[in-house]
C-alpha atoms as a PDB file:
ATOM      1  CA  UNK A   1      94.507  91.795 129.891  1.00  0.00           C
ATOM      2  CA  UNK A   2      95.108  88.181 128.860  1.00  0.00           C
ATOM      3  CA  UNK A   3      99.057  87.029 127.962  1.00  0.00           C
ATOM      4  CA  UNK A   4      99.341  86.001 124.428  1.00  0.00           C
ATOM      5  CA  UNK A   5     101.214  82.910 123.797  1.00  0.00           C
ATOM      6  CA  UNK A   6     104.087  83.040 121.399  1.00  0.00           C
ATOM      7  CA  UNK A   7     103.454  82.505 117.550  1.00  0.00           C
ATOM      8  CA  UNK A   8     104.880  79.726 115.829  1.00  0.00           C
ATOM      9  CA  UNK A   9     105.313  80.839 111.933  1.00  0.00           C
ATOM     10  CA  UNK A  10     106.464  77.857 110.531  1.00  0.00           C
ATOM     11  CA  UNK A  11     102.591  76.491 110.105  1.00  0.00           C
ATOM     12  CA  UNK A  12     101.361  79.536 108.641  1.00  0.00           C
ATOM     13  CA  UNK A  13     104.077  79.824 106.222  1.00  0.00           C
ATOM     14  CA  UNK A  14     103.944  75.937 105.173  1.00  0.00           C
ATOM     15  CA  UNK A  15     100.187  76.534 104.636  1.00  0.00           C
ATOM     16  CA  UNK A  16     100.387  80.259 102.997  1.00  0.00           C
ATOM     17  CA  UNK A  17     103.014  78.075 100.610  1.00  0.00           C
ATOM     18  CA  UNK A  18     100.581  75.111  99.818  1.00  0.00           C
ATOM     19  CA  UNK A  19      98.033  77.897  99.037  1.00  0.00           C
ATOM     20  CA  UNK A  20      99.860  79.868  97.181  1.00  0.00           C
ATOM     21  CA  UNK A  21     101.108  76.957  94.649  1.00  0.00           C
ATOM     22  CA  UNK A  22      97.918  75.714  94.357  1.00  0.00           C
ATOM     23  CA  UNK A  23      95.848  78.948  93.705  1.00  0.00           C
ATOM     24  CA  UNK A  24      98.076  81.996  92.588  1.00  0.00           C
ATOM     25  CA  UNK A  25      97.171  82.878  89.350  1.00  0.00           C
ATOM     26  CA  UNK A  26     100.565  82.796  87.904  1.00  0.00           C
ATOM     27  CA  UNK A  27     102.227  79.656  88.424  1.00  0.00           C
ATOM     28  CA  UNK A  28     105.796  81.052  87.995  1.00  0.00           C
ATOM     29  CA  UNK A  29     105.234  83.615  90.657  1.00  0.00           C
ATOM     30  CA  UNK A  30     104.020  81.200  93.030  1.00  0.00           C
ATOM     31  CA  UNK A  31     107.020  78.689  92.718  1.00  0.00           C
ATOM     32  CA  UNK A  32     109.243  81.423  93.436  1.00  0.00           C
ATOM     33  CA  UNK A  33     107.416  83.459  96.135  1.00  0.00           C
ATOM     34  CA  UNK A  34     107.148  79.644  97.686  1.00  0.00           C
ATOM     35  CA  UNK A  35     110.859  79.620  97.616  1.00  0.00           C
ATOM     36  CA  UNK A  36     111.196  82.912  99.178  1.00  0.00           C
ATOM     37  CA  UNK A  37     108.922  82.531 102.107  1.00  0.00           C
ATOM     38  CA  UNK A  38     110.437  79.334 103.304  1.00  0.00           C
ATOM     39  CA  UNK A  39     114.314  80.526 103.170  1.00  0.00           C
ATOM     40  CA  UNK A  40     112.485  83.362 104.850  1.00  0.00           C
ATOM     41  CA  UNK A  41     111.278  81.177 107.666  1.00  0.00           C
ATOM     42  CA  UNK A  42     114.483  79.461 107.548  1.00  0.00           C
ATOM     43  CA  UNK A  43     116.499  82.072 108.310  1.00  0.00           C
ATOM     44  CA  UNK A  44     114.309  83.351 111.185  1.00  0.00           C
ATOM     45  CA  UNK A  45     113.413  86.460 109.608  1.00  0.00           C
ATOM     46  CA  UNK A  46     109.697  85.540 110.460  1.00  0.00           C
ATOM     47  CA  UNK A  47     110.424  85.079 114.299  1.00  0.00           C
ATOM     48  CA  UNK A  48     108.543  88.207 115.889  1.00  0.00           C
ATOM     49  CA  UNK A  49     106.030  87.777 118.927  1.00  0.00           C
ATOM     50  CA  UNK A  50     102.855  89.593 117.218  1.00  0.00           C
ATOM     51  CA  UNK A  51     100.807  88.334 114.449  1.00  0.00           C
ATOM     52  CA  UNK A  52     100.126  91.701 112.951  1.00  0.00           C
ATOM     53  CA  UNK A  53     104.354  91.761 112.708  1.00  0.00           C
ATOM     54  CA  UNK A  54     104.018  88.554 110.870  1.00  0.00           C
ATOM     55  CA  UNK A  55     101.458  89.626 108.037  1.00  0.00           C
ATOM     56  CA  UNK A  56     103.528  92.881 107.718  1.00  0.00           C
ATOM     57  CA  UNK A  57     106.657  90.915 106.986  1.00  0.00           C
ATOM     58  CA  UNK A  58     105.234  88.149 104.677  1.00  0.00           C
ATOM     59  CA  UNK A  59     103.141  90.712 102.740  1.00  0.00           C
ATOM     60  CA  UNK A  60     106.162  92.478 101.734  1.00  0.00           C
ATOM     61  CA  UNK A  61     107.826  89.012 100.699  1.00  0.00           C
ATOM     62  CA  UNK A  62     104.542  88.383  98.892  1.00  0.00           C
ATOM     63  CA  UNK A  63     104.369  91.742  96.888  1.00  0.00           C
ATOM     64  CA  UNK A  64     107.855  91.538  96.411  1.00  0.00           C
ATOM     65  CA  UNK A  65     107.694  89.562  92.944  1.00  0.00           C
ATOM     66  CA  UNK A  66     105.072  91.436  90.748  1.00  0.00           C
ATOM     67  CA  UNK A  67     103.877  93.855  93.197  1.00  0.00           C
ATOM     68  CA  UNK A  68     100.757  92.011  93.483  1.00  0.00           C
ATOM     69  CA  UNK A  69      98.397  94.200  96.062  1.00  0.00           C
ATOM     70  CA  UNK A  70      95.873  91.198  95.932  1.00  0.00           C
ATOM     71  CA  UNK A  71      98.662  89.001  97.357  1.00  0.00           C
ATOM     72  CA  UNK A  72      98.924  89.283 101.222  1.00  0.00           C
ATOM     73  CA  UNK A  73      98.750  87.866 104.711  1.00  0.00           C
ATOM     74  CA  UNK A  74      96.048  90.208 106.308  1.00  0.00           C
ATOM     75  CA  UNK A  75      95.999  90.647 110.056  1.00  0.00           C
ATOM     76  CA  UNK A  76      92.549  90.554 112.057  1.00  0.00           C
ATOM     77  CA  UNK A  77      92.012  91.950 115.329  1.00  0.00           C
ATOM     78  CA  UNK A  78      89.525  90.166 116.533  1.00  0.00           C
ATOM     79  CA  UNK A  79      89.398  86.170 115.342  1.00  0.00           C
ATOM     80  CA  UNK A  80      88.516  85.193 112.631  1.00  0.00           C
ATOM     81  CA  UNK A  81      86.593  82.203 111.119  1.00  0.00           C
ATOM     82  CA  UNK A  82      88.405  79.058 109.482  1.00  0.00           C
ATOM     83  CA  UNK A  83      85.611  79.108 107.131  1.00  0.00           C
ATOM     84  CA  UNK A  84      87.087  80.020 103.220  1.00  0.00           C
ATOM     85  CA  UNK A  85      86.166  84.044 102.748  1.00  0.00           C
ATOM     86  CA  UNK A  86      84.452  84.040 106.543  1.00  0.00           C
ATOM     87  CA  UNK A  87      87.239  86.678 107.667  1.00  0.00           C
ATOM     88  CA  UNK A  88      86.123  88.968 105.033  1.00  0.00           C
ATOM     89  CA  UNK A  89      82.824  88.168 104.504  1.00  0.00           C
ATOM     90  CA  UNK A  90      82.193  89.556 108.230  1.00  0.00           C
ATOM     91  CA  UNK A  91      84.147  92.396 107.678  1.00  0.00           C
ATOM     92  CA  UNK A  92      82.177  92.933 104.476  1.00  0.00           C
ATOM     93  CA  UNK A  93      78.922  92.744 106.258  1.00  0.00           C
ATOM     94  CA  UNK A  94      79.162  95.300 108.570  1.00  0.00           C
ATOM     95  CA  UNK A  95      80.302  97.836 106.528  1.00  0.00           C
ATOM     96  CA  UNK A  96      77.124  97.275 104.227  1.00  0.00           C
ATOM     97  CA  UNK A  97      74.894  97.576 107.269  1.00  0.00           C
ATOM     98  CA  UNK A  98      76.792 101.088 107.489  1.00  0.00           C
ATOM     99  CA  UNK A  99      77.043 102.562 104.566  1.00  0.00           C
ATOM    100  CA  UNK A 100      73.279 102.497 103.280  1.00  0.00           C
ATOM    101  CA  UNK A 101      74.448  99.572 101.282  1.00  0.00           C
ATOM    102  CA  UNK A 102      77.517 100.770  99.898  1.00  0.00           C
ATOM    103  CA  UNK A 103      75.443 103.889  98.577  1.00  0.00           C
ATOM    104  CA  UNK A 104      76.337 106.386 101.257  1.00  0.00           C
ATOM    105  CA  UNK A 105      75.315 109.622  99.470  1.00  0.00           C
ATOM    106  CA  UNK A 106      73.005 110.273  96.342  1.00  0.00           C
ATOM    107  CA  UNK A 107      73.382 114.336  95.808  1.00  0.00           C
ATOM    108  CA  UNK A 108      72.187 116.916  93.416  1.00  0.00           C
ATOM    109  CA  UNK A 109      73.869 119.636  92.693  1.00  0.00           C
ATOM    110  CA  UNK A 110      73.427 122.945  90.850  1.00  0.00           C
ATOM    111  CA  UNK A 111      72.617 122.537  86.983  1.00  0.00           C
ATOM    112  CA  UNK A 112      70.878 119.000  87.811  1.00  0.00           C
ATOM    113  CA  UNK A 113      74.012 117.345  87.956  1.00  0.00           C
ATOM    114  CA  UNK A 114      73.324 114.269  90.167  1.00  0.00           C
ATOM    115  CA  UNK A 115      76.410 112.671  92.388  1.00  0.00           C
ATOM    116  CA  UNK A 116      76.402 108.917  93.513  1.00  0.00           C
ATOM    117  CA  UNK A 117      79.106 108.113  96.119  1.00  0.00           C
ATOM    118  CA  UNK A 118      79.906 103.974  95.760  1.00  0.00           C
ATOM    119  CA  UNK A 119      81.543 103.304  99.568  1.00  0.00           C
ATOM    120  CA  UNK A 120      83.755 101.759 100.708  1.00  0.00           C
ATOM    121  CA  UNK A 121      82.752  98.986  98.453  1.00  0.00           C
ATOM    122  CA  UNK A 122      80.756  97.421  95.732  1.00  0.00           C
ATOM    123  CA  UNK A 123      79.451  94.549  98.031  1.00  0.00           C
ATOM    124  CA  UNK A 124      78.143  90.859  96.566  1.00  0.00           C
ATOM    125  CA  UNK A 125      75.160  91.861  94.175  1.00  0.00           C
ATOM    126  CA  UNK A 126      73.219  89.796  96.430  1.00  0.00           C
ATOM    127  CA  UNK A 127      73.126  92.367  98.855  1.00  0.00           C
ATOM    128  CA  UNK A 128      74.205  95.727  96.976  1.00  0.00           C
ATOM    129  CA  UNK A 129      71.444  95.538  94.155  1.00  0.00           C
ATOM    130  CA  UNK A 130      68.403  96.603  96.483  1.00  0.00           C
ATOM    131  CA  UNK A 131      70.294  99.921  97.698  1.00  0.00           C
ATOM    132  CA  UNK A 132      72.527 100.557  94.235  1.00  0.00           C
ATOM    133  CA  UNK A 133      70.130  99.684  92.090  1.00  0.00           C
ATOM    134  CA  UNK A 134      67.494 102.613  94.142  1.00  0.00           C
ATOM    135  CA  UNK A 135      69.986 105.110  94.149  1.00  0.00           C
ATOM    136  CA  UNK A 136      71.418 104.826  90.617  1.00  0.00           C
ATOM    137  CA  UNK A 137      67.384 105.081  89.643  1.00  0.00           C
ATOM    138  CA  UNK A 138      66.898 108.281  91.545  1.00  0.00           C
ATOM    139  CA  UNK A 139      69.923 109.740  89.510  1.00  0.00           C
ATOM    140  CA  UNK A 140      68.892 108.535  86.317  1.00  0.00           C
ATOM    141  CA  UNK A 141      66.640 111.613  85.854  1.00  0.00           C
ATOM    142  CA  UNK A 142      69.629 114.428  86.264  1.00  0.00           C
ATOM    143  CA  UNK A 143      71.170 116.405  83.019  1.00  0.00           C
ATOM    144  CA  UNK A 144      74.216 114.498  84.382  1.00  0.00           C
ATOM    145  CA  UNK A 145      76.164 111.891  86.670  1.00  0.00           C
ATOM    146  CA  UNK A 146      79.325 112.264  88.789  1.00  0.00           C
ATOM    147  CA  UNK A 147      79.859 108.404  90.387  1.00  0.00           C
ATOM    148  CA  UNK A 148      82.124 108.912  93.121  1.00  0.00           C
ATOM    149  CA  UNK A 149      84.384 106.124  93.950  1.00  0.00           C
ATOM    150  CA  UNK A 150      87.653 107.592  95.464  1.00  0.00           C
ATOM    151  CA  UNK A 151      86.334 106.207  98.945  1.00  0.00           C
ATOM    152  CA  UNK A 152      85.894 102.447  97.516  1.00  0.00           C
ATOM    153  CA  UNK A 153      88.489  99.456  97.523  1.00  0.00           C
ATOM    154  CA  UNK A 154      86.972  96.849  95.507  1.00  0.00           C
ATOM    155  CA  UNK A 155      84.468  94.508  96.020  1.00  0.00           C
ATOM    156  CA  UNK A 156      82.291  92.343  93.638  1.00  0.00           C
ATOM    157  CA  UNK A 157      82.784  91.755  89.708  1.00  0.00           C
ATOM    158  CA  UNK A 158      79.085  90.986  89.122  1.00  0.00           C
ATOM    159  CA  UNK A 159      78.301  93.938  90.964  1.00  0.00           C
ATOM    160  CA  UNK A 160      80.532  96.119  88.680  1.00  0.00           C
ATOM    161  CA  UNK A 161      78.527  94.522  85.777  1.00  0.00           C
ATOM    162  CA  UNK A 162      75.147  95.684  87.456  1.00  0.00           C
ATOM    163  CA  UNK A 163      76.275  99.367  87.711  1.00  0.00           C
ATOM    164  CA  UNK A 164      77.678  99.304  84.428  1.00  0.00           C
ATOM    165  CA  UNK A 165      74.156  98.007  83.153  1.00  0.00           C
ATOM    166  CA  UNK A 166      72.732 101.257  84.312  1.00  0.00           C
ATOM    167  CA  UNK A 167      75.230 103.927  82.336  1.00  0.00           C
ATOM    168  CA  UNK A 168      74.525 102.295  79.138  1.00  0.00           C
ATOM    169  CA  UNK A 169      72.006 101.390  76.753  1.00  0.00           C
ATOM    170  CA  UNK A 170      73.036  98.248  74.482  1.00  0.00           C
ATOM    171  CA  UNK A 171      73.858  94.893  75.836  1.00  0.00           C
ATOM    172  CA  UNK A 172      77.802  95.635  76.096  1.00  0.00           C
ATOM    173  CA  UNK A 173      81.128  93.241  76.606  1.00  0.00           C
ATOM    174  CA  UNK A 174      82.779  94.661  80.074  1.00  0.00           C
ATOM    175  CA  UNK A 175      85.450  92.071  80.835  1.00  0.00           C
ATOM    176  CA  UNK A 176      86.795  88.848  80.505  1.00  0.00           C
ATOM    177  CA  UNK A 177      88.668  86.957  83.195  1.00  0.00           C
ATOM    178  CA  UNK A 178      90.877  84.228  82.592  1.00  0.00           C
ATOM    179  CA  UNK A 179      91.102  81.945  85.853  1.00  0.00           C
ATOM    180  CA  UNK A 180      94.213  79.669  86.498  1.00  0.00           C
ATOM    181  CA  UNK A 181      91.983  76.070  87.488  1.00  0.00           C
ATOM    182  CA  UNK A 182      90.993  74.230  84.548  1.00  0.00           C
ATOM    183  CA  UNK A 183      92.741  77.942  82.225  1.00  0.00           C
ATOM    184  CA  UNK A 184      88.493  78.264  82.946  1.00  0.00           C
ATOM    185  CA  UNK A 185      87.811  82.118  80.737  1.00  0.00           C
ATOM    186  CA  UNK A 186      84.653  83.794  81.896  1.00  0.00           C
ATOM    187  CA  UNK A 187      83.353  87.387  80.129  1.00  0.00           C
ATOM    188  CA  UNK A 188      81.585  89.730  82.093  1.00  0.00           C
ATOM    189  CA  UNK A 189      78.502  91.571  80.419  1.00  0.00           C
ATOM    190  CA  UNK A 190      76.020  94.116  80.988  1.00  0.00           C
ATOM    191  CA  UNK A 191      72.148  92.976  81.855  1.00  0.00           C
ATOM    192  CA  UNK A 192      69.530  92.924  79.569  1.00  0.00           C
ATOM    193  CA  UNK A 193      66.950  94.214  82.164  1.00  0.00           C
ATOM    194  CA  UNK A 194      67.725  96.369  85.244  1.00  0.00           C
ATOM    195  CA  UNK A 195      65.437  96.954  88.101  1.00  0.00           C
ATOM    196  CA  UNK A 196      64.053 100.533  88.250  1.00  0.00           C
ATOM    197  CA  UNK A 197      65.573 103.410  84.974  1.00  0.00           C
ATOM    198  CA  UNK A 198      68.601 103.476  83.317  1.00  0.00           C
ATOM    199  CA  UNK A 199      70.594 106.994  83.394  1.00  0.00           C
ATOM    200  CA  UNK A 200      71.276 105.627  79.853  1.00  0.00           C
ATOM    201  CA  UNK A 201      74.303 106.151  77.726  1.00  0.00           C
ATOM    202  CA  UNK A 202      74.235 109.237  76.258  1.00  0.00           C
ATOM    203  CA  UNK A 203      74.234 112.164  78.908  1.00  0.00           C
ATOM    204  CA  UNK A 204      77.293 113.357  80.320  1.00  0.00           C
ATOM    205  CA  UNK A 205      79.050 111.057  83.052  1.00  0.00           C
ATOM    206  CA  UNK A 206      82.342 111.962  85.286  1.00  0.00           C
ATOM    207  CA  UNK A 207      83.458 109.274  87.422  1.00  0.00           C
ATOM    208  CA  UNK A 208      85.824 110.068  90.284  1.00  0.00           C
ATOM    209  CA  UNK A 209      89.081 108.601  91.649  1.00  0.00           C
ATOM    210  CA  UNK A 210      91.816 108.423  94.247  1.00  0.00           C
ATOM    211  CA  UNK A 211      95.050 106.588  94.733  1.00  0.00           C
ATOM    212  CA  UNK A 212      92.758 104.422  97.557  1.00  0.00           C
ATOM    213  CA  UNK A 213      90.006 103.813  94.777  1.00  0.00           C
ATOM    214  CA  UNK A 214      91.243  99.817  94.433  1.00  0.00           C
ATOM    215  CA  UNK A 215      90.344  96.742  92.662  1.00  0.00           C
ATOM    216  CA  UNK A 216      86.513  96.201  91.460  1.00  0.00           C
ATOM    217  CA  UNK A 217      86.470  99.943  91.939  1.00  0.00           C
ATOM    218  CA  UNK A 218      89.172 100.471  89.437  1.00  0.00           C
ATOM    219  CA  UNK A 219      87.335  98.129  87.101  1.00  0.00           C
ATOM    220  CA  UNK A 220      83.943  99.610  86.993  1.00  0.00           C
ATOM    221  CA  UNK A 221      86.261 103.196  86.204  1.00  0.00           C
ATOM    222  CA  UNK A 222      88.208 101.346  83.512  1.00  0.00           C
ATOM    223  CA  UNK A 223      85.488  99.920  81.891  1.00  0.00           C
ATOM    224  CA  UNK A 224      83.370 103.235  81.303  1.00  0.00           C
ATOM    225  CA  UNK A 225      87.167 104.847  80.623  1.00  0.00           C
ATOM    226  CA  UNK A 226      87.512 101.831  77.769  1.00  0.00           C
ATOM    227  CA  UNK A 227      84.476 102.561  76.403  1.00  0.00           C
ATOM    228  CA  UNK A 228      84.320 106.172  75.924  1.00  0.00           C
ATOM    229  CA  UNK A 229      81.529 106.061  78.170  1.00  0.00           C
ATOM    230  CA  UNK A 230      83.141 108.007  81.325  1.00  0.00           C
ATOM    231  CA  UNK A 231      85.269 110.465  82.062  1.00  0.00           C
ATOM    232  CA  UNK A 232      87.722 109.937  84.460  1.00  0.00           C
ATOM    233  CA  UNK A 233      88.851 113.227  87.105  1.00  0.00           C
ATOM    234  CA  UNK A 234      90.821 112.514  90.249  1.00  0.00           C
ATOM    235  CA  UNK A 235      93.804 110.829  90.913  1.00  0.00           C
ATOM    236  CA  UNK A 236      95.873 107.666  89.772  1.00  0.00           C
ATOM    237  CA  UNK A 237      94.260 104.309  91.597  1.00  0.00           C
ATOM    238  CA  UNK A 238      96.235 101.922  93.144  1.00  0.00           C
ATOM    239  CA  UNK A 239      96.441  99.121  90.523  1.00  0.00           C
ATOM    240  CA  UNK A 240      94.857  95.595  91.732  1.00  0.00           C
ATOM    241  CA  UNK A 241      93.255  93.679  88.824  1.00  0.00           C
ATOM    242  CA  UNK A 242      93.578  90.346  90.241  1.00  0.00           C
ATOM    243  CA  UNK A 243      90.145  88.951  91.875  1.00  0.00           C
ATOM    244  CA  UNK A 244      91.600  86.862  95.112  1.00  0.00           C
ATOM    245  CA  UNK A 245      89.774  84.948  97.286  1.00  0.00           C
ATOM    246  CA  UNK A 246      91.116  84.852 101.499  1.00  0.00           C
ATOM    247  CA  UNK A 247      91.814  81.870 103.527  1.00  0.00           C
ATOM    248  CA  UNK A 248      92.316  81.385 107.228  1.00  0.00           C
ATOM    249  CA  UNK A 249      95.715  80.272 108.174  1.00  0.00           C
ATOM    250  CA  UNK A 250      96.069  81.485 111.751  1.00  0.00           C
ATOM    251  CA  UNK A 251      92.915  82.750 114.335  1.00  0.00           C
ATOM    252  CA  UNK A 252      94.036  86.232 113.382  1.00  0.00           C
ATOM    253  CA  UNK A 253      95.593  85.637 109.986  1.00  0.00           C
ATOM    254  CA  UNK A 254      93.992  85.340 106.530  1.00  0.00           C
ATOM    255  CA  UNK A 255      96.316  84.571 103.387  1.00  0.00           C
ATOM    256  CA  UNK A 256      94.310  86.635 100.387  1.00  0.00           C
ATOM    257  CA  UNK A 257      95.653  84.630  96.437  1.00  0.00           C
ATOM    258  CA  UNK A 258      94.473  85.861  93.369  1.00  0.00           C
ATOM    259  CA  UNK A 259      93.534  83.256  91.272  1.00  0.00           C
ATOM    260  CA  UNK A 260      92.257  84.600  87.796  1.00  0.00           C
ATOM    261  CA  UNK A 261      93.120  88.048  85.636  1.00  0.00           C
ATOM    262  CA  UNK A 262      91.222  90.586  83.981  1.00  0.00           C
ATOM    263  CA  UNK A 263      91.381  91.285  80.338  1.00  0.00           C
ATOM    264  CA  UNK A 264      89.554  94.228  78.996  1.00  0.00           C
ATOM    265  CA  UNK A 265      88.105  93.487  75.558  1.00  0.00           C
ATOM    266  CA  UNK A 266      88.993  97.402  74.136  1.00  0.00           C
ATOM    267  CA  UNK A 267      92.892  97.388  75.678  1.00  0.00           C
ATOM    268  CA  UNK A 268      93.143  94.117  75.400  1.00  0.00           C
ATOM    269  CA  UNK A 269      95.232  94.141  79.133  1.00  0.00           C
ATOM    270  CA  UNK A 270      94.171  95.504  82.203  1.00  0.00           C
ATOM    271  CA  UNK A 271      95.071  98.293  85.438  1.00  0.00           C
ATOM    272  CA  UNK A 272      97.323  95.745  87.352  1.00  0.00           C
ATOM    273  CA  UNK A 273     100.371  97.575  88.464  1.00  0.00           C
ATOM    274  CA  UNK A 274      99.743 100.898  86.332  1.00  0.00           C
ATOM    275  CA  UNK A 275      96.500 101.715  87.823  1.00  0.00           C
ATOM    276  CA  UNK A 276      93.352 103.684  86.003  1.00  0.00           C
ATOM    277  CA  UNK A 277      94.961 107.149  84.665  1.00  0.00           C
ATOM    278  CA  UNK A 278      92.049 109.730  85.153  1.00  0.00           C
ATOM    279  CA  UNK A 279      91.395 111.521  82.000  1.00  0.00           C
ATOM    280  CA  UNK A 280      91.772 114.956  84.128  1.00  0.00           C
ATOM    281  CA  UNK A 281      94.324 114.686  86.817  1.00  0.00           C
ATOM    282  CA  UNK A 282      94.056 116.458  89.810  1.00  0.00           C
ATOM    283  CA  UNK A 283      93.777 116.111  93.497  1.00  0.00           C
ATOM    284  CA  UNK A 284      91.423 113.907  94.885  1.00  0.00           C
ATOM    285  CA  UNK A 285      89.999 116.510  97.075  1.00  0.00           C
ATOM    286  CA  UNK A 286      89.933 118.914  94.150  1.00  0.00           C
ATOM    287  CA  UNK A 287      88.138 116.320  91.836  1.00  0.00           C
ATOM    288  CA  UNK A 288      84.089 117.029  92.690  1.00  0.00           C
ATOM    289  CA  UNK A 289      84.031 120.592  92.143  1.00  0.00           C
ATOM    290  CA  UNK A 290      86.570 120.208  89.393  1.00  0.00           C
ATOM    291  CA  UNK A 291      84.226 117.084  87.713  1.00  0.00           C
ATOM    292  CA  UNK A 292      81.176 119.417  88.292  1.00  0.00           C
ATOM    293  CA  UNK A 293      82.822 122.710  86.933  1.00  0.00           C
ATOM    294  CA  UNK A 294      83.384 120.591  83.564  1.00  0.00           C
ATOM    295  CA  UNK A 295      79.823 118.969  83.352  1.00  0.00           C
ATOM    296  CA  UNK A 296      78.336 122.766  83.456  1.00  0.00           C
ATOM    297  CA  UNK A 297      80.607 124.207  80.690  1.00  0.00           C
ATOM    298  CA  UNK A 298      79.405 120.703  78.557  1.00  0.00           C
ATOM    299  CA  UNK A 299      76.015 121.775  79.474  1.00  0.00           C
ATOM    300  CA  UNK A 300      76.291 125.256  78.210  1.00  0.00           C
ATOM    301  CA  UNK A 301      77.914 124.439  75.459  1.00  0.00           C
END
């Protein structure tokens, strides 16, 4: 076992600061979360041994403004790359490799109701469109569609977008996301063409949720929600509408800023903070046989 040397904070707070004021998506926030961190540092309060003690401590400073779940200093185990989005990009990667993709399960149950589990995340389109794209086309011939996403915690917006594409039929307005450099405003819409069939917009879809179901997740739930396209059965989610990108500040430290908002075009806001409220609450564990139960009395009906 090798001896770890101490850890200095005072370089990982001046350069969580300098990326925080340049990046955070609200400018406001930033100046005072600056503000906190270094009379933080100045104090001592940030003089512990460990680095995982460290991100603990400035991730509750960080969340302390706005409650900001994006906004963190997340520990690594094992070091990590000083490459922009390396830390998490690895991470990322082998959790595709197993997870079939991010498609873990693709189920049909009694009454040809058809269940896709999206886990743990919706991973860069890149990669996710192969296995998503199969699995969504194998369901798109059931009476029905639960999507499962009380396992997932984000991932990719395009990615979102490609799902969406899938559960409905016209060309349709998802998103739009305001980013702070330049005040740059992007919209997010479905695809014209899809690879393989559409499940299509009319037939009955459930989508499930937990209070882990996070970011991306949440959007692809709010989205369908907004549009009267889903119905939503499970629990509150945990409220992150902020897309962040993660920067190495420490061999075992990564400083995660959001840097743009969501704003749905139907609201007119977003989840941040309040989360997705299911349509049907109920326990997470519950919400499968409950989303099912619902889909056959729609059937018969």
């Amino acid at each position: 076992m090798t001896t770890s040397t101490k850890l200095l904070p005072a370089p990982v707070i001046d350069e969580t600061v300098r990326l925080l004021t340049e990046h955070y998506v609200f400018p406001e926030i930033a100046e005072q979360l600056a503000g906190l961190l270094q009379r933080r540092l100045a104090e001592g309060s940030y003089d512990v041994d460990g680095a995982e003690e460290l991100a603990r401590l400035v991730t509750a400073d960080l969340q302390s403004a706005n409650g900001d779940r994006h906004l963190r200093l997340k520990h690594h185990a094992d070091p990590v790359s000083p490459q922009q989005g390396a830390a998490t990009l690895d991470a990322m990667r082998r959790d595709f490799d197993t997870s079939l993709g991010g498609a873990p399960r693709v189920q049909l149950l009694d009454g040809g109701v058809a269940v896709v589990e999206m886990a743990p995340m919706l991973f860069p389109l890149e990669w996710a469109a192969e296995p998503l794209g199969a699995a969504l086309t194998v369901a798109s011939r059931a009476q029905a569609l639960i999507v499962d996403l009380r396992a997932n915690r984000g991932g990719d917006p395009d990615t979102v977008a490609f799902v969406c594409s899938y559960l409905l039929d016209e060309r349709t307005h998802l998103n739009t996301m305001h980013w702070r450099r330049d005040e740059r405003v992007e919209q997010s819409w479905t695809l014209p063409h899809v690879p393989g069939a559409r499940f299509g917009g009319s037939k009955p879809l459930y989508v499930l949720t937990s209070d882990s179901t996070f970011s991306a997740a949440e959007e692809l739930a709010y989205n369908l929600q907004q549009l009267g396209r889903a119905v939503v059965v499970g629990e509150r989610t945990r409220g992150g509408a902020h897309p962040c990108k993660g920067f190495t500040v420490h061999p075992h430290l990564e400083a995660t800023i959001p840097f743009g908002r969501a704003v749905n075009p139907v609201s007119g806001t977003n989840w941040e903070g309040t989360g997705v409220q299911p349509d049907v609450p109920c326990a997470a564990a519950d919400s499968l046989d409950h989303a099912h139960s619902l889909i056959l009395a729609r059937l018969a009906g």
